[in-house]
C-alpha atoms as a PDB file:
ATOM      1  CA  UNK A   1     -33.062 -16.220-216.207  1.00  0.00           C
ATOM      2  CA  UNK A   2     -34.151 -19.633-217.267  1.00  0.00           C
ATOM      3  CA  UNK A   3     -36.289 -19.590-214.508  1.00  0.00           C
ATOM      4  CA  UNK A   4     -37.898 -16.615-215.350  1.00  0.00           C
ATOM      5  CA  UNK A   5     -38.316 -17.425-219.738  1.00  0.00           C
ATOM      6  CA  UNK A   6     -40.009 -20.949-218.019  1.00  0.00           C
ATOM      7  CA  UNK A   7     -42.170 -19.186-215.905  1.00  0.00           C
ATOM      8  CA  UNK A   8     -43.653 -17.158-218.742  1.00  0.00           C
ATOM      9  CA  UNK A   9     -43.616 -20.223-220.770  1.00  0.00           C
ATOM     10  CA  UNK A  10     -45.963 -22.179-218.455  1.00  0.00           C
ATOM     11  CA  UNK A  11     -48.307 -19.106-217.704  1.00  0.00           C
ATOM     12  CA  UNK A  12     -48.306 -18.993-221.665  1.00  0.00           C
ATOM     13  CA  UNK A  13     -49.371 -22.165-222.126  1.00  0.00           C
ATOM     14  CA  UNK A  14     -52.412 -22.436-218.986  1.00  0.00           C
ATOM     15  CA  UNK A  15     -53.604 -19.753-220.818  1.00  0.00           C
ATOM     16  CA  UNK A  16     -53.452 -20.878-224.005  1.00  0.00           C
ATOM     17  CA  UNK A  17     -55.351 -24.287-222.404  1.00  0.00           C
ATOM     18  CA  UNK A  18     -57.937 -22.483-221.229  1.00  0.00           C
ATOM     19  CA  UNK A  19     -59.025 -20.884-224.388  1.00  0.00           C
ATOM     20  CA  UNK A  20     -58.455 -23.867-225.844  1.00  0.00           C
ATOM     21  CA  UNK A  21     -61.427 -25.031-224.056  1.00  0.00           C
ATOM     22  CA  UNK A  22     -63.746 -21.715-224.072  1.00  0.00           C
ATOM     23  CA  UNK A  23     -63.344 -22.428-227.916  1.00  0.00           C
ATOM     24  CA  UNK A  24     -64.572 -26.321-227.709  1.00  0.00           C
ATOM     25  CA  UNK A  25     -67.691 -25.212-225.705  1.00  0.00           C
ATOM     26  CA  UNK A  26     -68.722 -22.533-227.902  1.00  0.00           C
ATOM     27  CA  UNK A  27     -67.776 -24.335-231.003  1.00  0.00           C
ATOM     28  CA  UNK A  28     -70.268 -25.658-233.329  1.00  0.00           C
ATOM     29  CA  UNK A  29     -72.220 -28.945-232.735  1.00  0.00           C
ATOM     30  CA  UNK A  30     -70.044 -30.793-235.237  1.00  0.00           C
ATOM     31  CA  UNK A  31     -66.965 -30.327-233.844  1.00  0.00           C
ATOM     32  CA  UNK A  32     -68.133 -29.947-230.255  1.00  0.00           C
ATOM     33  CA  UNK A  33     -69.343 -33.314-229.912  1.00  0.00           C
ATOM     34  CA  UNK A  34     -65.862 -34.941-231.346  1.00  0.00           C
ATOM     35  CA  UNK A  35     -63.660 -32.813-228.749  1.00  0.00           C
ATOM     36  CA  UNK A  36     -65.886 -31.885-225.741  1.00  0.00           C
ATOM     37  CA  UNK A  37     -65.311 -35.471-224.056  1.00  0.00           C
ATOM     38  CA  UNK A  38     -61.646 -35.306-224.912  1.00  0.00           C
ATOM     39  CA  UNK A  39     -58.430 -34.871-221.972  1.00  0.00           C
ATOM     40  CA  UNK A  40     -56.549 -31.675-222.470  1.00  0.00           C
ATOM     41  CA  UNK A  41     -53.262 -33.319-224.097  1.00  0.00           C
ATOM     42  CA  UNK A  42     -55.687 -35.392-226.544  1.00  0.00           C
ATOM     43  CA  UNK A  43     -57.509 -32.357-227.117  1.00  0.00           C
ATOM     44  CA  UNK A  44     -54.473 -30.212-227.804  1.00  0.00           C
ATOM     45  CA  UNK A  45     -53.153 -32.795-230.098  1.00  0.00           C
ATOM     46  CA  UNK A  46     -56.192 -33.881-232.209  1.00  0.00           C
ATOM     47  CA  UNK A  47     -56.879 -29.987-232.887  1.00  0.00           C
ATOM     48  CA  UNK A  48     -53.376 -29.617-233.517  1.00  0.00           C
ATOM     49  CA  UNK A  49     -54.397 -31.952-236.890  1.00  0.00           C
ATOM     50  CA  UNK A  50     -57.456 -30.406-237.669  1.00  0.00           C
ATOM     51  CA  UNK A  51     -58.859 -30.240-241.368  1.00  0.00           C
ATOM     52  CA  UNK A  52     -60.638 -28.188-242.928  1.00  0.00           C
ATOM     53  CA  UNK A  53     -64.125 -29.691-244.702  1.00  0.00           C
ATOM     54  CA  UNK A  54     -65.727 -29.207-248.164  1.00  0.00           C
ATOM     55  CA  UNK A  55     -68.936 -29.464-246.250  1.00  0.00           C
ATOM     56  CA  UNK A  56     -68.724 -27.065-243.482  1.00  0.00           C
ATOM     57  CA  UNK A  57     -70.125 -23.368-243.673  1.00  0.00           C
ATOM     58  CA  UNK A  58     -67.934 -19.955-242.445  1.00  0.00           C
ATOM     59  CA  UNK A  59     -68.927 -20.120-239.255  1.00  0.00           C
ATOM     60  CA  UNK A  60     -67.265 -23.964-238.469  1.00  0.00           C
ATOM     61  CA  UNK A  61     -64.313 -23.668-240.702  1.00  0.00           C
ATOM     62  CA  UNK A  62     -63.690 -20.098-238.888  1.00  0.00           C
ATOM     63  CA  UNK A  63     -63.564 -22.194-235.671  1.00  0.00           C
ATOM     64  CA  UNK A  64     -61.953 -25.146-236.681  1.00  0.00           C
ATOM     65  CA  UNK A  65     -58.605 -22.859-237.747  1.00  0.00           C
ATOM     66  CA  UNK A  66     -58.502 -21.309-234.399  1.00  0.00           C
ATOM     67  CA  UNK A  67     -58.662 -24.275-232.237  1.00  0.00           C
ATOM     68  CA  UNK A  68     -55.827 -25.548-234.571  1.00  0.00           C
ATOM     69  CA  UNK A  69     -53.909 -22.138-234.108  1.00  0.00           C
ATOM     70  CA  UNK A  70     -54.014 -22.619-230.378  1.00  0.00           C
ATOM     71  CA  UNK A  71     -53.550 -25.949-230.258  1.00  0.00           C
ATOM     72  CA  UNK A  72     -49.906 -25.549-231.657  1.00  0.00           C
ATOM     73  CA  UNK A  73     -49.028 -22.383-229.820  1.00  0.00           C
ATOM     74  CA  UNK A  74     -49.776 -25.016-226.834  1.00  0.00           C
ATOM     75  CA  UNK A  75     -47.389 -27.512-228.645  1.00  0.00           C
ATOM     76  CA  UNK A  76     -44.780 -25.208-229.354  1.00  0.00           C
ATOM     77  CA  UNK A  77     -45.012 -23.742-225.667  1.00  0.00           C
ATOM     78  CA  UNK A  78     -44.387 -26.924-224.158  1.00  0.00           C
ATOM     79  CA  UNK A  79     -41.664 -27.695-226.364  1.00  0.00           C
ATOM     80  CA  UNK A  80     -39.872 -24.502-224.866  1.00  0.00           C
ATOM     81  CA  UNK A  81     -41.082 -25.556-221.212  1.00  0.00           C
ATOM     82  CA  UNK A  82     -38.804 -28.793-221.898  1.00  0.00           C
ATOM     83  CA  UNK A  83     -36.233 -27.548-223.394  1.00  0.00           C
ATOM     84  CA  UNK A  84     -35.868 -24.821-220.254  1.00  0.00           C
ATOM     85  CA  UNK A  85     -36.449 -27.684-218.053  1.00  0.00           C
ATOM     86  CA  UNK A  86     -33.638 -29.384-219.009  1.00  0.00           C
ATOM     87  CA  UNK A  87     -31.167 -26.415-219.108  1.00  0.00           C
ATOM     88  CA  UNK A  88     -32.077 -25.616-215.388  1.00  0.00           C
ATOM     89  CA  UNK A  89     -31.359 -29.484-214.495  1.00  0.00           C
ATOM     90  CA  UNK A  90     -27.992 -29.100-216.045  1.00  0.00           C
ATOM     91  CA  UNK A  91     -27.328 -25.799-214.216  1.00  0.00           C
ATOM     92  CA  UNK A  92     -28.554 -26.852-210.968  1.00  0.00           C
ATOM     93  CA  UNK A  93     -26.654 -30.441-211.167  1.00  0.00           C
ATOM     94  CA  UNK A  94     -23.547 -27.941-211.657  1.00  0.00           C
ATOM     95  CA  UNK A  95     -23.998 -25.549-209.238  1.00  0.00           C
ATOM     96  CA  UNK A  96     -25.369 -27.784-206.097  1.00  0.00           C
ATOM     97  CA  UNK A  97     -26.098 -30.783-206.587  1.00  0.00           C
ATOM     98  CA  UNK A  98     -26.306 -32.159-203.628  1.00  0.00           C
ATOM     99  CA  UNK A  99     -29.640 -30.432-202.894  1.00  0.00           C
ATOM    100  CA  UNK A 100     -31.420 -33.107-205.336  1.00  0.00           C
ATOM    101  CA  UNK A 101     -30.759 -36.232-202.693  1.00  0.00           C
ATOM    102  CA  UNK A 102     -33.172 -34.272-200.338  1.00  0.00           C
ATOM    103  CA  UNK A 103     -36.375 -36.151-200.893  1.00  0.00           C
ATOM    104  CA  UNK A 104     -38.781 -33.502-202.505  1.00  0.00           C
ATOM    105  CA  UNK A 105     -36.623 -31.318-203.820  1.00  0.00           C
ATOM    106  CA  UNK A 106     -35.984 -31.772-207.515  1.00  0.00           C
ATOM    107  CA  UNK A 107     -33.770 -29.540-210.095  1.00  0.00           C
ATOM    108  CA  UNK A 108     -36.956 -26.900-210.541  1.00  0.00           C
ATOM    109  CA  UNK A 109     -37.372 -26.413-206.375  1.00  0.00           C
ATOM    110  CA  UNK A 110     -33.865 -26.597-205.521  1.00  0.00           C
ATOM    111  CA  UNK A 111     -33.143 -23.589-208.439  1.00  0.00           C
ATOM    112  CA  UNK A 112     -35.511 -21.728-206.685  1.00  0.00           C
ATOM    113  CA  UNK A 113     -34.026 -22.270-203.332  1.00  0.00           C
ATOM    114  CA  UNK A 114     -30.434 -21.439-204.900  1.00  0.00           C
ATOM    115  CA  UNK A 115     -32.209 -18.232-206.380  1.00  0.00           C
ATOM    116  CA  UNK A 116     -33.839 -17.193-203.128  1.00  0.00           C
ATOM    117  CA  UNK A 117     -29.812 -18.347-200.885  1.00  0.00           C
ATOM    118  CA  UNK A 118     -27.690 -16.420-203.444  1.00  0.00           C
ATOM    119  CA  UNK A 119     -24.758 -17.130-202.086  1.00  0.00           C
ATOM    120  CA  UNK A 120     -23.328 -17.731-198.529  1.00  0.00           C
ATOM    121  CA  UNK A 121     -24.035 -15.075-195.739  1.00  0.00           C
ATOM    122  CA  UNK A 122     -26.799 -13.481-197.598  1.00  0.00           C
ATOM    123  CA  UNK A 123     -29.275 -14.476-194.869  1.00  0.00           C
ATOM    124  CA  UNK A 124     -27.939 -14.670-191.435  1.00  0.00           C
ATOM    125  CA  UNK A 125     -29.951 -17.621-190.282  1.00  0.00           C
ATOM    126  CA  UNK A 126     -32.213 -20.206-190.789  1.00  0.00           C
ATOM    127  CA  UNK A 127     -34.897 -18.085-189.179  1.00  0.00           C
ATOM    128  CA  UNK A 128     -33.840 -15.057-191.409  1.00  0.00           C
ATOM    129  CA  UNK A 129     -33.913 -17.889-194.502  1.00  0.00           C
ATOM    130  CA  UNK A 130     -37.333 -19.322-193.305  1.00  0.00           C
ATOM    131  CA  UNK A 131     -39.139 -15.483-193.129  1.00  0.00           C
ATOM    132  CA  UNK A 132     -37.231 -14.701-196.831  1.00  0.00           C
ATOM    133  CA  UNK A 133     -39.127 -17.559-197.655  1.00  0.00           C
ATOM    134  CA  UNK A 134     -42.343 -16.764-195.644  1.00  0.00           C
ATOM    135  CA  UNK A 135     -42.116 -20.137-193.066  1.00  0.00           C
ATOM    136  CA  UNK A 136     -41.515 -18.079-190.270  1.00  0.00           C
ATOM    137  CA  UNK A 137     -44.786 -18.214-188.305  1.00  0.00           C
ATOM    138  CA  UNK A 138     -46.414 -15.223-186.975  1.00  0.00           C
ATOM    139  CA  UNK A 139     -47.327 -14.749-183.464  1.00  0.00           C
ATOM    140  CA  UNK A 140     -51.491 -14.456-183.209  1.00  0.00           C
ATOM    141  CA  UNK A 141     -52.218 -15.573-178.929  1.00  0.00           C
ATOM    142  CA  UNK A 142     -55.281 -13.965-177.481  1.00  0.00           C
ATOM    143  CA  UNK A 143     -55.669 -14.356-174.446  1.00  0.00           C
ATOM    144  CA  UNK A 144     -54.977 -17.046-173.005  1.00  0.00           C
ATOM    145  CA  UNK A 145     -54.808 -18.964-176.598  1.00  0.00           C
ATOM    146  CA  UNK A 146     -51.464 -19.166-177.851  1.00  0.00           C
ATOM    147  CA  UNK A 147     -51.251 -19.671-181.635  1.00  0.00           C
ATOM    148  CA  UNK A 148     -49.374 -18.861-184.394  1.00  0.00           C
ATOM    149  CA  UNK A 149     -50.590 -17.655-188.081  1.00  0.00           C
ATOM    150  CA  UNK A 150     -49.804 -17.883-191.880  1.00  0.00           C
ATOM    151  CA  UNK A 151     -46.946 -15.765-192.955  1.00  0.00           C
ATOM    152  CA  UNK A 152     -48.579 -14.067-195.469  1.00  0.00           C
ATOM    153  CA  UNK A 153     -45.061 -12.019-196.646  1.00  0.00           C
ATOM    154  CA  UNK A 154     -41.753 -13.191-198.078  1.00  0.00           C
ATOM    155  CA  UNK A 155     -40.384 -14.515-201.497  1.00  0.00           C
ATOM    156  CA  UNK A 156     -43.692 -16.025-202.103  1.00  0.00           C
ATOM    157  CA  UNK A 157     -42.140 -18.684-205.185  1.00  0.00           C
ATOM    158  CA  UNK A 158     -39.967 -19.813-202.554  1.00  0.00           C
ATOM    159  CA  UNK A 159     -42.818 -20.352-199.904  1.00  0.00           C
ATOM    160  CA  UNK A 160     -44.226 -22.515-202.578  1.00  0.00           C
ATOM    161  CA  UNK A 161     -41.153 -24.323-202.999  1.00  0.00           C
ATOM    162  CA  UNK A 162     -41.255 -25.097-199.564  1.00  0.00           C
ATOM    163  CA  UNK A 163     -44.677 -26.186-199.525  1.00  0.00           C
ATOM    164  CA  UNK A 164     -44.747 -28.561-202.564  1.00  0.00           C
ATOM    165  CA  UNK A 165     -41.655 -30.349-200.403  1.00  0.00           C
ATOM    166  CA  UNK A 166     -44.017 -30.682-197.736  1.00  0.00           C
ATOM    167  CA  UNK A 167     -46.404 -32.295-199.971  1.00  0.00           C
ATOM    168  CA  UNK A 168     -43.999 -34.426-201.482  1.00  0.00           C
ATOM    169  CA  UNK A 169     -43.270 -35.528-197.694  1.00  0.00           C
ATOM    170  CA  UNK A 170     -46.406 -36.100-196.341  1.00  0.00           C
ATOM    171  CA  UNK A 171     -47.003 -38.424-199.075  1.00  0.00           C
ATOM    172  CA  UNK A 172     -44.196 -40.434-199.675  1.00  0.00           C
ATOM    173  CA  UNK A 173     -41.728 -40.006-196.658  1.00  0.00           C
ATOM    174  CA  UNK A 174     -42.400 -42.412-193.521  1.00  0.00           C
ATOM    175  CA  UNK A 175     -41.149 -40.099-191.038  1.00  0.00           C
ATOM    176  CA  UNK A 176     -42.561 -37.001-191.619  1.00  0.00           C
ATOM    177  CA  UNK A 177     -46.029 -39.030-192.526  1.00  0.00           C
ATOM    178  CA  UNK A 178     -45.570 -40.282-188.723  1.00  0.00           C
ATOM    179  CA  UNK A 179     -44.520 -36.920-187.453  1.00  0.00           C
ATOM    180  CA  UNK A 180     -47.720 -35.936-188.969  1.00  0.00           C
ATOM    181  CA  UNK A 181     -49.859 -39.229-187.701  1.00  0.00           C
ATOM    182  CA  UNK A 182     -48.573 -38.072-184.206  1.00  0.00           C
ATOM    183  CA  UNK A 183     -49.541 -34.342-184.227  1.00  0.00           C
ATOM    184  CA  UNK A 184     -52.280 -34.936-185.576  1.00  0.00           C
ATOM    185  CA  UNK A 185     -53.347 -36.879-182.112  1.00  0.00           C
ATOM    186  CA  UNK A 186     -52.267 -34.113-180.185  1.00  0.00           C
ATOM    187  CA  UNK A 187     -54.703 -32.071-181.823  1.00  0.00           C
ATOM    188  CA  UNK A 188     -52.693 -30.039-184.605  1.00  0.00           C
ATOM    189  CA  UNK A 189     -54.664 -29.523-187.512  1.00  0.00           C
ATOM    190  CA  UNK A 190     -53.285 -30.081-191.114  1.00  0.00           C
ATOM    191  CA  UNK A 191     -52.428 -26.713-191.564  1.00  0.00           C
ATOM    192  CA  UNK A 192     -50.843 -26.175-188.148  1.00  0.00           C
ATOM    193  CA  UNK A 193     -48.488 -29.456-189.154  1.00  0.00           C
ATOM    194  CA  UNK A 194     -47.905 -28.311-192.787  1.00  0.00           C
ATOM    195  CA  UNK A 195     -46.386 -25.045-191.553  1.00  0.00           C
ATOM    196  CA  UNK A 196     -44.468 -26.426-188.820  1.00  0.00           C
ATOM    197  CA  UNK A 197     -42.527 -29.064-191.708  1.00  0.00           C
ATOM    198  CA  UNK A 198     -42.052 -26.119-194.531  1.00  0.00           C
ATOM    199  CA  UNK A 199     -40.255 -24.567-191.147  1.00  0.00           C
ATOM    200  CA  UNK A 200     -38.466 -27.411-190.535  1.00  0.00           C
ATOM    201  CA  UNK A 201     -37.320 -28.092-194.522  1.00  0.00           C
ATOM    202  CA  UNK A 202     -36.311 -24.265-194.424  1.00  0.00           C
ATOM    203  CA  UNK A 203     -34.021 -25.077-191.793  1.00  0.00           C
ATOM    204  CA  UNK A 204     -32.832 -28.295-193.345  1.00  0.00           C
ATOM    205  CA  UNK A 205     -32.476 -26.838-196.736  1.00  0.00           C
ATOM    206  CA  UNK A 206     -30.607 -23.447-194.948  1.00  0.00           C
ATOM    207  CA  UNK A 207     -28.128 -25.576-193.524  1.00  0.00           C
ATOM    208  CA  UNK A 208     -27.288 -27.596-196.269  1.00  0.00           C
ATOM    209  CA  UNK A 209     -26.637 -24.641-198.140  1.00  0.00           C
ATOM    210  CA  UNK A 210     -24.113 -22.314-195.860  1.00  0.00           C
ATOM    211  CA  UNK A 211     -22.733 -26.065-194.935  1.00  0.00           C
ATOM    212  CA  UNK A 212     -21.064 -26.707-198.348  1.00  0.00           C
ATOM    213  CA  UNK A 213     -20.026 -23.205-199.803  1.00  0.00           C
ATOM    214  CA  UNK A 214     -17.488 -24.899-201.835  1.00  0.00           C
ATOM    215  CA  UNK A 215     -19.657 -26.849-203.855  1.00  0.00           C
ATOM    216  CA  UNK A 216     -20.680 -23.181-205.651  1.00  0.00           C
ATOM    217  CA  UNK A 217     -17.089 -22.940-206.191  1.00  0.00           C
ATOM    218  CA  UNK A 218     -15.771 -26.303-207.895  1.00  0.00           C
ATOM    219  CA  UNK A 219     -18.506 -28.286-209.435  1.00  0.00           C
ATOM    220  CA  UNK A 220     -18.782 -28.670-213.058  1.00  0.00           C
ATOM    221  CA  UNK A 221     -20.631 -31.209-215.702  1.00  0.00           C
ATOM    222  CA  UNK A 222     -19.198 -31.516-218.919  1.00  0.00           C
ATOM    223  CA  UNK A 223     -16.012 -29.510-218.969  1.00  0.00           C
ATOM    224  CA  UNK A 224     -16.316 -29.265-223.289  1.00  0.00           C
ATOM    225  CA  UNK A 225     -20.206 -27.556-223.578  1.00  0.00           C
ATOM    226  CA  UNK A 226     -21.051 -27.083-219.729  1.00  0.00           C
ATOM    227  CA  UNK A 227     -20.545 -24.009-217.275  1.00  0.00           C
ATOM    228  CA  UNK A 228     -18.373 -24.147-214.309  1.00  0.00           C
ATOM    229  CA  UNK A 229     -21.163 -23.408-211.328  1.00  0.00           C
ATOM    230  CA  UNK A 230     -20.340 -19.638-210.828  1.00  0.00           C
ATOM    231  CA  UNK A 231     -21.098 -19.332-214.728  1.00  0.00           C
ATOM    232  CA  UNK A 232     -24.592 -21.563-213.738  1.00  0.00           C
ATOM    233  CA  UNK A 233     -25.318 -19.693-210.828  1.00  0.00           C
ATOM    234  CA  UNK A 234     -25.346 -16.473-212.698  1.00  0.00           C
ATOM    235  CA  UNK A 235     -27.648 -18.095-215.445  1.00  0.00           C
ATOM    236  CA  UNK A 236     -29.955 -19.584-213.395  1.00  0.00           C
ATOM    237  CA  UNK A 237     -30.595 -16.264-211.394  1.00  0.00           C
ATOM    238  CA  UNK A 238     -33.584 -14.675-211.490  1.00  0.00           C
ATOM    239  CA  UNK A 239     -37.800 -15.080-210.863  1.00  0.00           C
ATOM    240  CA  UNK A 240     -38.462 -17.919-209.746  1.00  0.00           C
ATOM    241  CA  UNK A 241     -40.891 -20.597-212.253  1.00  0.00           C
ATOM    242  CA  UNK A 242     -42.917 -23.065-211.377  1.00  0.00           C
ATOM    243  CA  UNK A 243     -42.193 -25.971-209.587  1.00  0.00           C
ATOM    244  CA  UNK A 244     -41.063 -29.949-210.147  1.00  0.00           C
ATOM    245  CA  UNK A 245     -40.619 -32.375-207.421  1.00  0.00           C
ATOM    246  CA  UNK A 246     -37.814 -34.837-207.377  1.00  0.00           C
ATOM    247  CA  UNK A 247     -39.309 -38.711-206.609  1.00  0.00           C
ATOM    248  CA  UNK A 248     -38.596 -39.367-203.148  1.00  0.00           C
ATOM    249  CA  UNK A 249     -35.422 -41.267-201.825  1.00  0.00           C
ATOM    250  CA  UNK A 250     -36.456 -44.577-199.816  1.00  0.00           C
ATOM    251  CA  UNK A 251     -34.087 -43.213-196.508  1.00  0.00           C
ATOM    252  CA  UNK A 252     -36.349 -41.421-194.210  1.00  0.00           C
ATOM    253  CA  UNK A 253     -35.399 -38.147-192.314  1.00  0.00           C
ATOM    254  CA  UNK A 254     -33.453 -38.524-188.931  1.00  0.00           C
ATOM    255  CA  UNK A 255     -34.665 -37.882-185.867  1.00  0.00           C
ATOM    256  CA  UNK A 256     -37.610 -35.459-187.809  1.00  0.00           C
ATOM    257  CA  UNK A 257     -39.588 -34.967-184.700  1.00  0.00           C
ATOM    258  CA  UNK A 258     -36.270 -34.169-182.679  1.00  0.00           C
ATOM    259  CA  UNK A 259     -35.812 -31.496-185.469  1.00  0.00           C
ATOM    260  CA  UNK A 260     -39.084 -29.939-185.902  1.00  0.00           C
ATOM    261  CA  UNK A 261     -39.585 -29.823-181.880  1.00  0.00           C
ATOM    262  CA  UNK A 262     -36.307 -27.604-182.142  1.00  0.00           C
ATOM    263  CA  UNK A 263     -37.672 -25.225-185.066  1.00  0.00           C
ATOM    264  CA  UNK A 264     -40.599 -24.980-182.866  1.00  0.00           C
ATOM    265  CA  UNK A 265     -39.095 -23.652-179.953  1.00  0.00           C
ATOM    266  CA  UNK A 266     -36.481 -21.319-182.067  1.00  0.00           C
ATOM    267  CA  UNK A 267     -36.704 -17.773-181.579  1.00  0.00           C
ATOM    268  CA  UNK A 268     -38.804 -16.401-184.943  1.00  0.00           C
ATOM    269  CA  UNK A 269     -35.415 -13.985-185.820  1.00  0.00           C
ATOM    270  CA  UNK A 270     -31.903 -14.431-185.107  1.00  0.00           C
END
């Protein structure tokens, strides 16, 4: 559920960003030229202290209290964002926290993982895991091309899970930026490589899950204010929020071409 209120939060508050800056550009000349050159967190917060002036007419003091008005819904929305933030942290470091040592994979991508698992046996296999999660590629030969396309179905929060992991990856982690390097000279485009690793990390995180059911069982944080994980599991159920990458760990992957070779050749079900 915290998932879902931070979600709503974060959609809130692009929103509320946006009009915050349809506002500066039709705003009059005296305040447009103070805020136009302005980043959005230094424009949210210098509106948030607006004053009104003696010397400005209806029209600019009119303005002037609506970017203010926005400005602190903005403030107060991110205050919420942080403060759901760090509940789902605490719930995910109770429930499994071994997920957050995967490079990638902080608390707001492994709660949406957890979300998408459930709980042991729900999905039969990786493969059934990885099309849940649309990684599962889609068979698209003609002819005598053989090719594979985007998987345009699934739990599309956890596709983008997988993805941002990916991303994390391909920029910090040596191995998979080799695997890529390699592919790459074979001929693979950037797309054709991203899929094949969010296959790969859906196997990888799959396996890590139905490999340690009894971490859902008997981890807990603080045993005087903090759930047991059954108690976080059920709270941080629900639609899955947006996403937050963990800083990568300095240990590359195993054997990552080894593994993605295999997730190639793998049947797409069962």
């Amino acid at each position: 559920m915290r998932l879902t209120a931070r979600r709503s939060a974060v959609q809130a508050t692009t929103d509320a960003q946006r009009q915050l800056h349809a506002l500066v550009v039709a705003a009059p000349e005296a305040i447009r030229e103070r805020l136009r050159s302005l980043t959005t967190p230094r424009l949210v917060s210098t509106c948030g202290r607006l004053r009104q002036q003696t010397t400005w007419d209806t029209e600019t003091t009119t303005v002037a209290a609506s970017l203010r008005a926005v400005a602190r819904r903005i403030q107060l929305l991110d205050t919420e964002i942080a403060e759901h933030t760090r509940a789902i942290t605490t719930l995910v470091r109770a429930w499994r926290p071994d997920l957050l040592s995967r490079t990638g994979v902080g608390p707001i991508v492994a709660a949406i993982v957890l979300c998408a698992w459930s709980h042991p046996g729900r999905c039969g296999s990786d493969a059934a895991f990885a099309m849940l999660g649309g990684a599962a590629p889609i068979p698209a030969s003609s002819g005598q091309t053989i090719r594979v396309r985007l998987n345009r179905s699934g739990d599309r929060h956890l596709n983008q899970a997988l993805h941002l992991v990916v991303l994390t990856r391909l920029r910090y982690d040596p191995a998979t930026r080799a695997y890529a390097q390699r592919r790459r000279a074979q001929g693979k485009t950037n797309r054709e490589i991203r899929r094949c690793l969010v296959r790969y990390v859906a196997r990888q995180l799959y396996r890590q899950l139905e490999a340690h059911p009894g971490l859902t069982q008997h981890r807990s944080v603080n045993q005087n204010d903090m759930p047991t994980a059954p108690a976080a599991q059920q709270a941080v159920l629900g639609q899955p929020g947006c996403l937050w990458a963990a800083a990568p760990s300095s240990k590359p992957a195993a054997d990552l071409d080894a593994a993605i070779l295999a997730v190639e050749a793998a049947p797409l079900l069962g």
